[in-house]
PDB file of N, CA and C in Angstrom:
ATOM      1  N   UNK A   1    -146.265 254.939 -43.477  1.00  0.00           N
ATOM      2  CA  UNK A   1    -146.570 255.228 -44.866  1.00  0.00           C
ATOM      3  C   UNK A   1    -148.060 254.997 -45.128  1.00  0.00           C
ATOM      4  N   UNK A   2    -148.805 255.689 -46.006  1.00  0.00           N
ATOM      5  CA  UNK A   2    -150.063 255.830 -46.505  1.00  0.00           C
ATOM      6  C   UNK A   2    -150.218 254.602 -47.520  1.00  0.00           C
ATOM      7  N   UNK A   3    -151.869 253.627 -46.642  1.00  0.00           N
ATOM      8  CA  UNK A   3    -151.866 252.479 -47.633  1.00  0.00           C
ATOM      9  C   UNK A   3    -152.862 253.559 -48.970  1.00  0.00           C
ATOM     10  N   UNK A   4    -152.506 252.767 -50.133  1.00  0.00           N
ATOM     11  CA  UNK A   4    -153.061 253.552 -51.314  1.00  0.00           C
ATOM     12  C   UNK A   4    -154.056 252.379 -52.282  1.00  0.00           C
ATOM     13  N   UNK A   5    -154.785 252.545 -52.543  1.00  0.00           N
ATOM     14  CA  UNK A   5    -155.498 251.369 -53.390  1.00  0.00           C
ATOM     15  C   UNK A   5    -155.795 251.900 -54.911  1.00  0.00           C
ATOM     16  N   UNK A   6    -155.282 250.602 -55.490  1.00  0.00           N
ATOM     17  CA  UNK A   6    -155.134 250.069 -57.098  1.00  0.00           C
ATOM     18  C   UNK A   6    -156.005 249.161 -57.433  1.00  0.00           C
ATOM     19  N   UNK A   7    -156.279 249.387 -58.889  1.00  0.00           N
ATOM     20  CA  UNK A   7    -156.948 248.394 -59.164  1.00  0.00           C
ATOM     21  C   UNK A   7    -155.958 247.733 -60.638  1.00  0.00           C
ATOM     22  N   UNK A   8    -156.094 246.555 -60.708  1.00  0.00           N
ATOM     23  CA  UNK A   8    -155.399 245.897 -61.984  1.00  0.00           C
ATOM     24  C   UNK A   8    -156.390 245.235 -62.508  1.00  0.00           C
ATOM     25  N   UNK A   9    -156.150 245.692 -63.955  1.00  0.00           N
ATOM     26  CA  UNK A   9    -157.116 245.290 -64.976  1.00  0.00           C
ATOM     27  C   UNK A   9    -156.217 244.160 -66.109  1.00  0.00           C
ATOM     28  N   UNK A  10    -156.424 242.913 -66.173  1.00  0.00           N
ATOM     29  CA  UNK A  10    -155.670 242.190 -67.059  1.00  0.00           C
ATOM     30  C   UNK A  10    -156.109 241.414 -67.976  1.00  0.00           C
ATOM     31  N   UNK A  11    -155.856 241.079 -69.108  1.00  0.00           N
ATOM     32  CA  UNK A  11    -156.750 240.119 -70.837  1.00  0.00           C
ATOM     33  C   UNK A  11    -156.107 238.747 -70.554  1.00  0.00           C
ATOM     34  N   UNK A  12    -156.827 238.142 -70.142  1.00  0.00           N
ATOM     35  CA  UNK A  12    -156.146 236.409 -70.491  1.00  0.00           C
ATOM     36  C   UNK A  12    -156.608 235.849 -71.484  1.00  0.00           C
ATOM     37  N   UNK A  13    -155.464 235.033 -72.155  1.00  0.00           N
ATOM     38  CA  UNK A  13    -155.640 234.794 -73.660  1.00  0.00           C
ATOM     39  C   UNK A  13    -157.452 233.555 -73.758  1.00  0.00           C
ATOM     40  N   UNK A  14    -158.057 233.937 -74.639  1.00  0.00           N
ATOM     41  CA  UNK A  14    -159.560 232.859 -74.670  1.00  0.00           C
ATOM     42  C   UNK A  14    -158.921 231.329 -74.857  1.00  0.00           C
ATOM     43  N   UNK A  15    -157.418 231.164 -75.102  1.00  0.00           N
ATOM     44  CA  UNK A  15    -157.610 229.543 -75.953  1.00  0.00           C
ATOM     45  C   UNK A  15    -156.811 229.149 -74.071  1.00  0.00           C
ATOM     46  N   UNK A  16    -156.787 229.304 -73.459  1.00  0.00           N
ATOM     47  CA  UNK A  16    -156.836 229.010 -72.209  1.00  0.00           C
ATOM     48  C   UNK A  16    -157.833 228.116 -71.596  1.00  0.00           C
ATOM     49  N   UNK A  17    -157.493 227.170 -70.948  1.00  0.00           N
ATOM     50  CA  UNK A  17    -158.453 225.722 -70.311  1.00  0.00           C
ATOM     51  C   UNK A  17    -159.137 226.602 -69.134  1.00  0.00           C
ATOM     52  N   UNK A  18    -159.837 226.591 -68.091  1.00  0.00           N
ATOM     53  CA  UNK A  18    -160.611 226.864 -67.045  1.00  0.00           C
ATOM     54  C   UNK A  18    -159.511 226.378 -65.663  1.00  0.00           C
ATOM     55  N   UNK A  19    -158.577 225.275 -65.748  1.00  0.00           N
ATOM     56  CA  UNK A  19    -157.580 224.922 -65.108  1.00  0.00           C
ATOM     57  C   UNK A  19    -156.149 225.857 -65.017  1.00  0.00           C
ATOM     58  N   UNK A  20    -156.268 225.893 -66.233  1.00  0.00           N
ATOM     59  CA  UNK A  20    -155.115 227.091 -66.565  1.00  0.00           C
ATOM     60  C   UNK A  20    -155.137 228.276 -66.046  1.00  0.00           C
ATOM     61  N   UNK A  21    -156.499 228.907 -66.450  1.00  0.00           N
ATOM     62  CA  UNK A  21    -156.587 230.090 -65.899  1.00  0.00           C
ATOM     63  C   UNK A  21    -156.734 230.484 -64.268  1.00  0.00           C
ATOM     64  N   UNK A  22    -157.272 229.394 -63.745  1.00  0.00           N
ATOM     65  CA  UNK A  22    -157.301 229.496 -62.322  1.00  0.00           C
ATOM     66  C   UNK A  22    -155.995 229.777 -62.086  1.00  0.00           C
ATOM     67  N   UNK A  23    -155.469 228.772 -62.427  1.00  0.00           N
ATOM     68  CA  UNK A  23    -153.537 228.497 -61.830  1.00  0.00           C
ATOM     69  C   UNK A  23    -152.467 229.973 -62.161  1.00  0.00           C
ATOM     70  N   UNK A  24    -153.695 230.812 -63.646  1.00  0.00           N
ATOM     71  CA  UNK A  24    -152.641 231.931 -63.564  1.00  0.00           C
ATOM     72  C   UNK A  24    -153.223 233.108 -62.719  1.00  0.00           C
ATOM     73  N   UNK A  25    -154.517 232.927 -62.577  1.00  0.00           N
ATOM     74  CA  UNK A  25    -155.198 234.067 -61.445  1.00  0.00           C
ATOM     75  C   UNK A  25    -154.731 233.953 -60.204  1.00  0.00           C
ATOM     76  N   UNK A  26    -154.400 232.721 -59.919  1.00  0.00           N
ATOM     77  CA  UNK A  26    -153.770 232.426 -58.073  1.00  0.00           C
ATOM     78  C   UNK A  26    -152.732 232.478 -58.296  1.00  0.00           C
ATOM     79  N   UNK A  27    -151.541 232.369 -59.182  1.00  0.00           N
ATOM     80  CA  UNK A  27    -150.298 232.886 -59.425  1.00  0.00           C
ATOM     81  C   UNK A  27    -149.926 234.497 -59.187  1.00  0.00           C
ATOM     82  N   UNK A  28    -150.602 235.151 -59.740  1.00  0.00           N
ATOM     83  CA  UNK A  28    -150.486 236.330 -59.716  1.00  0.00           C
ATOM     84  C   UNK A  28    -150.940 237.275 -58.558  1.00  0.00           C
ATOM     85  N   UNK A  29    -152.110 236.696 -58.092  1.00  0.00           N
ATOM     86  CA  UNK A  29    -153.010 236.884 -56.797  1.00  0.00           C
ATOM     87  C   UNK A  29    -151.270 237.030 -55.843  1.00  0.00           C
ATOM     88  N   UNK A  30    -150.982 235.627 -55.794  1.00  0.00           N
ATOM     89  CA  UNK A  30    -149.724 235.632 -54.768  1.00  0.00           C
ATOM     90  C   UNK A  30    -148.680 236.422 -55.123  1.00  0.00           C
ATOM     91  N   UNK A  31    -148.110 236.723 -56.468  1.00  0.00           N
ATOM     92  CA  UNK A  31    -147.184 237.541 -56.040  1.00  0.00           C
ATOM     93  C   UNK A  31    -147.378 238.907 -55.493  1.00  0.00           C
ATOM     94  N   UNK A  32    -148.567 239.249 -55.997  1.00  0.00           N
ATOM     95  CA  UNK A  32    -149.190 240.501 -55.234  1.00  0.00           C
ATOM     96  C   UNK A  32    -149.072 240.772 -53.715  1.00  0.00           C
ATOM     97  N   UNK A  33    -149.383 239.164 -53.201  1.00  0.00           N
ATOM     98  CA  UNK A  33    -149.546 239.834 -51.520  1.00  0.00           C
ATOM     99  C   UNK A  33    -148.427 239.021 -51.338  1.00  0.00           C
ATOM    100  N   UNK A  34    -147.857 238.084 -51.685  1.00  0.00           N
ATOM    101  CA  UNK A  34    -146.182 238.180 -51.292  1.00  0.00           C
ATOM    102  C   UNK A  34    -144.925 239.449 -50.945  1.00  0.00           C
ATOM    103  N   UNK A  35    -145.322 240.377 -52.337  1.00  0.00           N
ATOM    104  CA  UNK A  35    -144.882 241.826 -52.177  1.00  0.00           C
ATOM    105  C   UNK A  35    -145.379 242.750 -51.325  1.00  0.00           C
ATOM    106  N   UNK A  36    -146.334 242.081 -50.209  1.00  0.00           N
ATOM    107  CA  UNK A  36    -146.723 242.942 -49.681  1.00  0.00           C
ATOM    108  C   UNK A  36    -148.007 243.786 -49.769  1.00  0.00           C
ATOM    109  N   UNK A  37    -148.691 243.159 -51.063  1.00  0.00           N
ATOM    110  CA  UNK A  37    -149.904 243.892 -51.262  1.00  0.00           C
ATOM    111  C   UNK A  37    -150.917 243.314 -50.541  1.00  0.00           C
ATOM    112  N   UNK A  38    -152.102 243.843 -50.241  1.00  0.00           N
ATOM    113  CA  UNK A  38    -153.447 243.262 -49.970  1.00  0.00           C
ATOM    114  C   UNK A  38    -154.321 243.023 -51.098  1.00  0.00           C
ATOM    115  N   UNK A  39    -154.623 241.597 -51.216  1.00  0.00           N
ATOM    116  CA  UNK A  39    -155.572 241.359 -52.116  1.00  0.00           C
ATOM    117  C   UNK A  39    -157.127 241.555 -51.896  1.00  0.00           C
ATOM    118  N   UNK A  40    -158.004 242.842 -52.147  1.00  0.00           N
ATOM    119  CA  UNK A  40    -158.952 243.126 -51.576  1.00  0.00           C
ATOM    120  C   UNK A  40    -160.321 241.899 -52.169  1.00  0.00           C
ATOM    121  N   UNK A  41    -160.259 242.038 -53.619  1.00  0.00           N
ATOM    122  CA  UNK A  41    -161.005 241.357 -54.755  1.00  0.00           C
ATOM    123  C   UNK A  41    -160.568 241.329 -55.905  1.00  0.00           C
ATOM    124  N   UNK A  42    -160.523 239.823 -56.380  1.00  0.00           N
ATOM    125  CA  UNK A  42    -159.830 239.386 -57.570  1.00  0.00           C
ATOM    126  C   UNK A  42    -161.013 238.430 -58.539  1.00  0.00           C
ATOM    127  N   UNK A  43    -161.542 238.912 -59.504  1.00  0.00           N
ATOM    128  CA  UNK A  43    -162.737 238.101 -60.375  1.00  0.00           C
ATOM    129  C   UNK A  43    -162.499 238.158 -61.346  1.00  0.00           C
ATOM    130  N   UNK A  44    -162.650 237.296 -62.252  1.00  0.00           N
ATOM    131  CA  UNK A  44    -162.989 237.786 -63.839  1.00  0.00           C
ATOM    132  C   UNK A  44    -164.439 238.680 -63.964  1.00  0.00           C
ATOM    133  N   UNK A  45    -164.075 239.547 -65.003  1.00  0.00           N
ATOM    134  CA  UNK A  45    -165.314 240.474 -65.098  1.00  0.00           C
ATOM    135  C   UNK A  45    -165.786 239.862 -66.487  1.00  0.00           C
ATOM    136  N   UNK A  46    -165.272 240.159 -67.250  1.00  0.00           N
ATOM    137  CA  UNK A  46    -166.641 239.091 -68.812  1.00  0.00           C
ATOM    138  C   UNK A  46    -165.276 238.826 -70.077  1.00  0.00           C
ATOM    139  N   UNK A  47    -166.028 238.040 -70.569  1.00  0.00           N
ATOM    140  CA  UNK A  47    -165.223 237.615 -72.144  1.00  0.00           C
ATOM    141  C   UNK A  47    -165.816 238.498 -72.895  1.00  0.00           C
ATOM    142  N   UNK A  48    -164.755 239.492 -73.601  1.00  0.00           N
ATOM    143  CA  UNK A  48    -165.188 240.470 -74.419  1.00  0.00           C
ATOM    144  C   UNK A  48    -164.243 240.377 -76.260  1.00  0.00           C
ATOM    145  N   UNK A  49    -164.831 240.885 -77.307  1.00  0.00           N
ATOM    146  CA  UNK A  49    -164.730 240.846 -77.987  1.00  0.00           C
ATOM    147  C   UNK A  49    -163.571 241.787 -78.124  1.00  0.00           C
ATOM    148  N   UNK A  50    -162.548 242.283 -79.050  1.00  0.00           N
ATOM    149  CA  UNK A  50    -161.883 243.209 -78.848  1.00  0.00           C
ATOM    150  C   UNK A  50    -162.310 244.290 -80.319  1.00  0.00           C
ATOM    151  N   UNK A  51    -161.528 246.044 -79.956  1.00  0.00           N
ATOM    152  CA  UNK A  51    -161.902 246.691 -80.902  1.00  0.00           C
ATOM    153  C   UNK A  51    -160.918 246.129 -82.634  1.00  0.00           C
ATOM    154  N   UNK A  52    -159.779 245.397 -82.101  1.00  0.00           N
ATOM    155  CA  UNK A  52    -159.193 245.015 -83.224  1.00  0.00           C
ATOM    156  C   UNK A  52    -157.986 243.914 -82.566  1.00  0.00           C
ATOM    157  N   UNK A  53    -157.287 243.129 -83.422  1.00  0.00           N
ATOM    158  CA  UNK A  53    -156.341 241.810 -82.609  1.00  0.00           C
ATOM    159  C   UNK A  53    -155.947 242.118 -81.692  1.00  0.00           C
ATOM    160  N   UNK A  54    -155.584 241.620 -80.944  1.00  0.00           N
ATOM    161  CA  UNK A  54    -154.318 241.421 -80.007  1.00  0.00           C
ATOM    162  C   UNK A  54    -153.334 240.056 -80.699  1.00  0.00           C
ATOM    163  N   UNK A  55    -152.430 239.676 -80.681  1.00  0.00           N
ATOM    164  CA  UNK A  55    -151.483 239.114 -80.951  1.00  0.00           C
ATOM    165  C   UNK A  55    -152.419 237.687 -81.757  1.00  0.00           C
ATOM    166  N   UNK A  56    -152.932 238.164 -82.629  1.00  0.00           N
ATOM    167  CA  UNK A  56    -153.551 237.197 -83.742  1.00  0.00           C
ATOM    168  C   UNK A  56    -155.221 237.110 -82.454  1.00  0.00           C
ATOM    169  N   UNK A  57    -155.656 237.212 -81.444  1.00  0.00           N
ATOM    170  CA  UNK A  57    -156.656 236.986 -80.747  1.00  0.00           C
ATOM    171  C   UNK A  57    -158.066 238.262 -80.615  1.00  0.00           C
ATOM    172  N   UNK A  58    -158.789 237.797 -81.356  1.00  0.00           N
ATOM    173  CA  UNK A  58    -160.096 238.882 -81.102  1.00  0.00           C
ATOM    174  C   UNK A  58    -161.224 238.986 -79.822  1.00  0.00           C
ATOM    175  N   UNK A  59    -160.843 238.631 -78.909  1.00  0.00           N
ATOM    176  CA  UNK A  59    -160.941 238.308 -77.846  1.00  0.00           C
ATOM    177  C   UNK A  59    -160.403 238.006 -76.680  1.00  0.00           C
ATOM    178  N   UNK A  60    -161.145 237.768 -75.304  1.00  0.00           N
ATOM    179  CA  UNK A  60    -160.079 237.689 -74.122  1.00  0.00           C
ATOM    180  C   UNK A  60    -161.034 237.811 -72.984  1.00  0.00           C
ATOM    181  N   UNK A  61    -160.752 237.482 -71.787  1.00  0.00           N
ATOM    182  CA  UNK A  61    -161.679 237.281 -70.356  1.00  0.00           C
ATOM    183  C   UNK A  61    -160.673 238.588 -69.750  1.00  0.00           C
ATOM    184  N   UNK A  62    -161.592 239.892 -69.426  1.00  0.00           N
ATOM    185  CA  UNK A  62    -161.059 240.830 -68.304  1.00  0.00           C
ATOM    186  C   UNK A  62    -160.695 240.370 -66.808  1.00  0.00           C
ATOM    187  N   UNK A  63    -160.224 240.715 -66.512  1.00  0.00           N
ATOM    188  CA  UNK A  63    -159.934 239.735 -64.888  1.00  0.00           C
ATOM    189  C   UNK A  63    -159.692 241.336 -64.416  1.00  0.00           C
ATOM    190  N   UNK A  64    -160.062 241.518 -63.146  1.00  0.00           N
ATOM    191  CA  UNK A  64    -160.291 242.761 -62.145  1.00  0.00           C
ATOM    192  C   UNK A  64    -159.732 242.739 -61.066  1.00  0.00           C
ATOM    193  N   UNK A  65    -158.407 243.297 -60.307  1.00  0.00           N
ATOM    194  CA  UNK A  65    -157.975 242.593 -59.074  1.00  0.00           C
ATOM    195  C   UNK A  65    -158.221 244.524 -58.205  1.00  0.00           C
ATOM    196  N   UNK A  66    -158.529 243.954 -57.041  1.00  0.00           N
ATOM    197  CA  UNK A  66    -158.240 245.434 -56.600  1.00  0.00           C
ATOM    198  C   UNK A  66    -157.512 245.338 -55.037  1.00  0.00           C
ATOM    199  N   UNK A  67    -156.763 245.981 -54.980  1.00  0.00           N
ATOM    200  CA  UNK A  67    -155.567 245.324 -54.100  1.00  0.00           C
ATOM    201  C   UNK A  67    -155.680 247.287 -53.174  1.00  0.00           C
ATOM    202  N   UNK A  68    -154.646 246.597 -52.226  1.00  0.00           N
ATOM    203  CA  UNK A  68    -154.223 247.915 -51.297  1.00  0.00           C
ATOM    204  C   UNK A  68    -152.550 247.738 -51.008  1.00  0.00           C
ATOM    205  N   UNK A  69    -151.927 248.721 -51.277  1.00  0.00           N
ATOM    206  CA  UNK A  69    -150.805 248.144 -50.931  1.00  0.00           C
ATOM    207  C   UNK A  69    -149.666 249.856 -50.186  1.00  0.00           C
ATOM    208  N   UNK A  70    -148.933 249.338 -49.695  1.00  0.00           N
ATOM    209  CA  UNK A  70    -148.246 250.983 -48.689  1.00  0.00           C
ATOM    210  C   UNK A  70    -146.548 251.469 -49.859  1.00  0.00           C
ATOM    211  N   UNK A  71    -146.458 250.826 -50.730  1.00  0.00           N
ATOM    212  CA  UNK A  71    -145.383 250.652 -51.791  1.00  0.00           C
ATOM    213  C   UNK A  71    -145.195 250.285 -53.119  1.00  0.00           C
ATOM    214  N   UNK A  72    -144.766 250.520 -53.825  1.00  0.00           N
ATOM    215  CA  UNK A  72    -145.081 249.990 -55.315  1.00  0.00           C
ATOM    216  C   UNK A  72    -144.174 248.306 -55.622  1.00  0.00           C
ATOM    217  N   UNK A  73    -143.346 248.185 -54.736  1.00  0.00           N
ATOM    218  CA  UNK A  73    -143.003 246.619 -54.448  1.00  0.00           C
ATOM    219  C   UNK A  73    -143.782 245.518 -55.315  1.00  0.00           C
ATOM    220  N   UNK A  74    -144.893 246.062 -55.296  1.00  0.00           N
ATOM    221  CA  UNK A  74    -145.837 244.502 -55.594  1.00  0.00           C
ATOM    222  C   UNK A  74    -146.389 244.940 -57.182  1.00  0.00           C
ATOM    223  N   UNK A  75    -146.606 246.064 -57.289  1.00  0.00           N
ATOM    224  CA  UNK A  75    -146.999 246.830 -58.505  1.00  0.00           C
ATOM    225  C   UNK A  75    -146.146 246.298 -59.518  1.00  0.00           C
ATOM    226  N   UNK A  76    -144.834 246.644 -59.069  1.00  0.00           N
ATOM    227  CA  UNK A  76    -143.821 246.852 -60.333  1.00  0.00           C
ATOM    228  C   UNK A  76    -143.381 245.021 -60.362  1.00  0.00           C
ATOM    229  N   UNK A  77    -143.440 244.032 -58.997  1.00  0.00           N
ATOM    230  CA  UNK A  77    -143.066 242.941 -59.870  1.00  0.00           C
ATOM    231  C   UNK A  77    -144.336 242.291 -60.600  1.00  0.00           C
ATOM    232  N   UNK A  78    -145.774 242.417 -60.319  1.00  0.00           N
ATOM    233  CA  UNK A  78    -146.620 242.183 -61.238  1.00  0.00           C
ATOM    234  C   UNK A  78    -147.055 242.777 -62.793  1.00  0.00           C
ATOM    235  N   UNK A  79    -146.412 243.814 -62.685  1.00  0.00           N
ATOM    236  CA  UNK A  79    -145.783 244.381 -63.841  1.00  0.00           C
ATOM    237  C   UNK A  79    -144.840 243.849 -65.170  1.00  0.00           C
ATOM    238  N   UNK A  80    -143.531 243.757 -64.079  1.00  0.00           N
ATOM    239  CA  UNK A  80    -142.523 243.192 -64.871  1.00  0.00           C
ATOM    240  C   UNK A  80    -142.612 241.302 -65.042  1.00  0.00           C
ATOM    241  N   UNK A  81    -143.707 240.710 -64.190  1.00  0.00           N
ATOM    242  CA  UNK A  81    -144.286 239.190 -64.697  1.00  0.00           C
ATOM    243  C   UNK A  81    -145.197 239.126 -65.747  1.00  0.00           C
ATOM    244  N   UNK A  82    -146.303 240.403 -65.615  1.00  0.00           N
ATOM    245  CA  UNK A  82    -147.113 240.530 -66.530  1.00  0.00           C
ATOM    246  C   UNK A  82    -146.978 240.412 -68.043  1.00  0.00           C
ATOM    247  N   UNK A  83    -145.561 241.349 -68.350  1.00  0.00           N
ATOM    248  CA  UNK A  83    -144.682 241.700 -69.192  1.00  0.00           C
ATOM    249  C   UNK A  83    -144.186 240.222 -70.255  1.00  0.00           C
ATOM    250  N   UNK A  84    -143.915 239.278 -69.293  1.00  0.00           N
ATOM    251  CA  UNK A  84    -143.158 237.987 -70.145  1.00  0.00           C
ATOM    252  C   UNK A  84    -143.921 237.010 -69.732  1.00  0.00           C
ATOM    253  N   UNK A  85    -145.244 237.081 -69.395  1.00  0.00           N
ATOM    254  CA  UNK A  85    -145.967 236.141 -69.147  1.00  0.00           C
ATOM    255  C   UNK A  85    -147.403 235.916 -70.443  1.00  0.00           C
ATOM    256  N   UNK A  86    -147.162 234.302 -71.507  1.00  0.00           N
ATOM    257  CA  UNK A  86    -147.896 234.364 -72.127  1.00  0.00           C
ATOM    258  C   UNK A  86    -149.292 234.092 -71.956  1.00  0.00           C
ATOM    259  N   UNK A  87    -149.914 234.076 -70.934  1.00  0.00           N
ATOM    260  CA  UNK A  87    -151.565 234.215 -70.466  1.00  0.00           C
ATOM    261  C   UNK A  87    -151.773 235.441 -70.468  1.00  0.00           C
ATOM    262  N   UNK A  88    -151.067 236.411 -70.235  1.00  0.00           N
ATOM    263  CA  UNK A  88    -151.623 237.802 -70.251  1.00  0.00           C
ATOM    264  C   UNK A  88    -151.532 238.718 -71.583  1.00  0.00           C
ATOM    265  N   UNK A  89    -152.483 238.973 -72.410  1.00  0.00           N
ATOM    266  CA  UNK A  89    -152.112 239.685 -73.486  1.00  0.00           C
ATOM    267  C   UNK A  89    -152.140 241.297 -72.856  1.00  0.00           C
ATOM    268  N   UNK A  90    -152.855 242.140 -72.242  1.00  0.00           N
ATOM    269  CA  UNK A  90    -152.498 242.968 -72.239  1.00  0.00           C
ATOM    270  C   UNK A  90    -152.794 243.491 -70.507  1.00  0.00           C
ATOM    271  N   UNK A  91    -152.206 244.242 -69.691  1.00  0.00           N
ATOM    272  CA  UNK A  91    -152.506 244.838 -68.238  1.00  0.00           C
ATOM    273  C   UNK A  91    -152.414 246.406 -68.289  1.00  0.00           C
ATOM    274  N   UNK A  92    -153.420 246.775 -67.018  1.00  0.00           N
ATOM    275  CA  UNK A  92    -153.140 247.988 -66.761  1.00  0.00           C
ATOM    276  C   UNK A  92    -153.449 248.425 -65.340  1.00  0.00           C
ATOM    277  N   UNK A  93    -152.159 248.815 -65.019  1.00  0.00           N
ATOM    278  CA  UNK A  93    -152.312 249.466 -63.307  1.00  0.00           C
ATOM    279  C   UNK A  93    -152.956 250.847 -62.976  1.00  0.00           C
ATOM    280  N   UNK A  94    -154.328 250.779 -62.284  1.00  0.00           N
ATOM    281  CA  UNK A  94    -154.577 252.217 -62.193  1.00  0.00           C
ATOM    282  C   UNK A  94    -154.580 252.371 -60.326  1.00  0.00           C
ATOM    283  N   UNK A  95    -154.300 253.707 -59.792  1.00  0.00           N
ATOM    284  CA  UNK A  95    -154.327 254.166 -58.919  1.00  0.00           C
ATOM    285  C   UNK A  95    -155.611 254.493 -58.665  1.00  0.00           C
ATOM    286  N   UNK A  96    -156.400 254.278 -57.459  1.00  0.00           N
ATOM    287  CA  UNK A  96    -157.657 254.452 -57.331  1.00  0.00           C
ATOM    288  C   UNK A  96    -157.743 255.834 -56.228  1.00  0.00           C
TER     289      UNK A  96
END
């Protein structure tokens, strides 16, 4: 099967400690390559203001992961964690 590379773009909430957020970036990092993905590069990219709330929050730290993976396995459970997980206000999976 053809490896394919993604990139995930995700908002972690600003009232988040520097401890916290590590613990949810290496959380997620792993389920990624648990499923099988390759974690190529995973950073925060900047604290940005937003165009209007997110869940009462005008703000948020972008985090950038760009992964390789041969299946959507790892896609769809970082997806469906993303989903009920309250550090993440909003994600988006793009195909690169």
């Amino acid at each position: 099967m053809e490896t394919r590379k993604y990139e995930i773009t995700y908002i972690i909430r600003p009232d988040l400690d520097e401890a916290a957020k590590s613990t949810l970036v290496a959380n997620f990092d792993k389920i990624l390559s648990d499923n099988g993905a390759t974690v190529v590069d995973s950073a925060d990219w900047d604290t940005r203001r937003f165009a209007y709330p997110i869940e009462k929050f005008t703000e948020g730290t972008y985090h950038i992961v760009n992964i390789t993976a041969e299946n959507d396995e790892a896609l769809n459970e970082f997806d469906r964690l993303a989903k009920i997980n309250d550090g993440i206000l909003r994600h988006m999976i793009v195909k690169r």
